[in-house]
C-alpha atoms as a PDB file:
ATOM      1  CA  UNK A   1       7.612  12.902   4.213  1.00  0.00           C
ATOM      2  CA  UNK A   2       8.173   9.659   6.219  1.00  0.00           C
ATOM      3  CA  UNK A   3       7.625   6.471   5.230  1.00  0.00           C
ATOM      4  CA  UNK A   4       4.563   3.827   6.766  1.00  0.00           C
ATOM      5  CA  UNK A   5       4.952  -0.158   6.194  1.00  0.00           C
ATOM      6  CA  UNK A   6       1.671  -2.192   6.122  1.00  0.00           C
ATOM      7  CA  UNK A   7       1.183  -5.294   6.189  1.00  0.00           C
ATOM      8  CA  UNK A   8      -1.749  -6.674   3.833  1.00  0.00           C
ATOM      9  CA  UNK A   9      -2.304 -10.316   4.262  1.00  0.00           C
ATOM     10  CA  UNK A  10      -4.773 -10.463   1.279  1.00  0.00           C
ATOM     11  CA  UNK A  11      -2.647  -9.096  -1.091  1.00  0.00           C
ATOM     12  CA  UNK A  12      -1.271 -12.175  -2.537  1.00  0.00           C
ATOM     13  CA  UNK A  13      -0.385 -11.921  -6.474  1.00  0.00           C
ATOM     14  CA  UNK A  14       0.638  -9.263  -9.412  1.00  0.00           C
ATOM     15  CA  UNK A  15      -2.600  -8.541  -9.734  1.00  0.00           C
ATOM     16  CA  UNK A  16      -3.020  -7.009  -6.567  1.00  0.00           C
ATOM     17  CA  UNK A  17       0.312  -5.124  -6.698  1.00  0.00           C
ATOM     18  CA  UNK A  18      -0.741  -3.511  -9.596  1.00  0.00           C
ATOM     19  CA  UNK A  19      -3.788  -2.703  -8.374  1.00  0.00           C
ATOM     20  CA  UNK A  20      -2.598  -1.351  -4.620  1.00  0.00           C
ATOM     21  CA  UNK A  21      -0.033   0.588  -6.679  1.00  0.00           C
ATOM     22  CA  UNK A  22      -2.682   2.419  -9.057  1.00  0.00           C
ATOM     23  CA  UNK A  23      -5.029   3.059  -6.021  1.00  0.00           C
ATOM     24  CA  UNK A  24      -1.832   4.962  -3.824  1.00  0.00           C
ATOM     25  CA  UNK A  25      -0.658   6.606  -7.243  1.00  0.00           C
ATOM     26  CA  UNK A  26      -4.152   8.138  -8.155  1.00  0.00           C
ATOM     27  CA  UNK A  27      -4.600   9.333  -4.289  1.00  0.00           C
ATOM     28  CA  UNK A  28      -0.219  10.363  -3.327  1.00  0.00           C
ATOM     29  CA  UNK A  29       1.147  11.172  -7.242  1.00  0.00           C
ATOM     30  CA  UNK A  30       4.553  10.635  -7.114  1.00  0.00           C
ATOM     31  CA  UNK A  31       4.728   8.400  -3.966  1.00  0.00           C
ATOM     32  CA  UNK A  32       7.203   6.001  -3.562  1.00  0.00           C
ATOM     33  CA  UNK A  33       5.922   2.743  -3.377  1.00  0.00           C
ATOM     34  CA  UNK A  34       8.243  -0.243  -2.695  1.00  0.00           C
ATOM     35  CA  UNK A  35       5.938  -3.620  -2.176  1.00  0.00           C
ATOM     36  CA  UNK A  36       7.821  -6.919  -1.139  1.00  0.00           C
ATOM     37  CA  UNK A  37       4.436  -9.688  -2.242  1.00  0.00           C
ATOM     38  CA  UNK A  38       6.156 -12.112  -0.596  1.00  0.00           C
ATOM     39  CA  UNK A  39       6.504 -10.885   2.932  1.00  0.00           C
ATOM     40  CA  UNK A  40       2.802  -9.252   2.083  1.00  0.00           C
ATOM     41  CA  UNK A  41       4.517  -5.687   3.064  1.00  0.00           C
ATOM     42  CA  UNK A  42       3.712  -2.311   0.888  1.00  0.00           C
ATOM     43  CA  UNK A  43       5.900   0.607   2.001  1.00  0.00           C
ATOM     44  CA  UNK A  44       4.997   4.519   0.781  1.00  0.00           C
ATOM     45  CA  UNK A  45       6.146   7.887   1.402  1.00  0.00           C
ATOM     46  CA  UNK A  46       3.415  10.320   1.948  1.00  0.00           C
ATOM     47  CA  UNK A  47       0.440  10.268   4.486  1.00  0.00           C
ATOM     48  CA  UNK A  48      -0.148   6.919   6.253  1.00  0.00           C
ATOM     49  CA  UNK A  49      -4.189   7.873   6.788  1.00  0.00           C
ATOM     50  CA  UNK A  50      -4.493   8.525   2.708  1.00  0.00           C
ATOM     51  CA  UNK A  51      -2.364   5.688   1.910  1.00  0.00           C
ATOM     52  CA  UNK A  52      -4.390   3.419   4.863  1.00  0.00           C
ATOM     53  CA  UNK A  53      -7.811   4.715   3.524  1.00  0.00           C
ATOM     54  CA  UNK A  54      -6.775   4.201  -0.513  1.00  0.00           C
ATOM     55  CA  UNK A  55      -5.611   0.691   0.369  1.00  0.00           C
ATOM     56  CA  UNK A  56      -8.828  -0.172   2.300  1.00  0.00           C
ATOM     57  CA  UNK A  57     -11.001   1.280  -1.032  1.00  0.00           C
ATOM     58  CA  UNK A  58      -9.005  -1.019  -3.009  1.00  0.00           C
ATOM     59  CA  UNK A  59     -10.341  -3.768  -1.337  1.00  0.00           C
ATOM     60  CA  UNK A  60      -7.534  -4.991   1.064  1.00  0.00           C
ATOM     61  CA  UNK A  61      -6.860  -5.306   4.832  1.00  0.00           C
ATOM     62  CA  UNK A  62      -4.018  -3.235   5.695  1.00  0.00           C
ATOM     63  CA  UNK A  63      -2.284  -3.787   8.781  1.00  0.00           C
ATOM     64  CA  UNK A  64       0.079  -1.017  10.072  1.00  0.00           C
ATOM     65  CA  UNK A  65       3.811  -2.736  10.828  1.00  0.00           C
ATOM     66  CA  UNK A  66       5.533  -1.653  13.812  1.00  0.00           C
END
C-alpha cells in the first residue's frame, strides 16, 4: 500500500480531524492516518480514490499534494 497526501484547506479544527479520521476509518479499517491541521495536510495508506471519495462525503475539499 502507498501512501497519498491531500491537502484540505477547509479542514481547519479538532473537530474536523476527528471527523476526516472516522470517515477514512469506516471506509480503509486499519489505515494509517497521520493529519498535520496546521499545514491542512491528511496523509493515509490505502487507496487514494476511496480515501479522495470518503473525504469529499465528509464534507471537505481535498486537494491531492504533489
Amino acid at each position: 500500500m502507498s501512501a497519498t497526501t491531500f491537502l484540505i484547506p477547509d479542514m481547519t479544527c479538532g473537530h474536523c480531524e476527528k471527523t476526516l479520521r472516522g470517515a477514512l476509518t469506516e471506509v480503509l479499517p486499519g489505515a494509517s492516518v497521520s493529519i498535520d491541521l496546521d499545514a491542512h495536510r491528511l496523509t493515509v495508506m490505502g487507496d487514494a480514490a476511496t480515501a479522495e471519495a470518503a473525504i469529499r462525503e465528509a464534507g471537505y475539499s481535498p486537494e491531492r499534494a504533489g
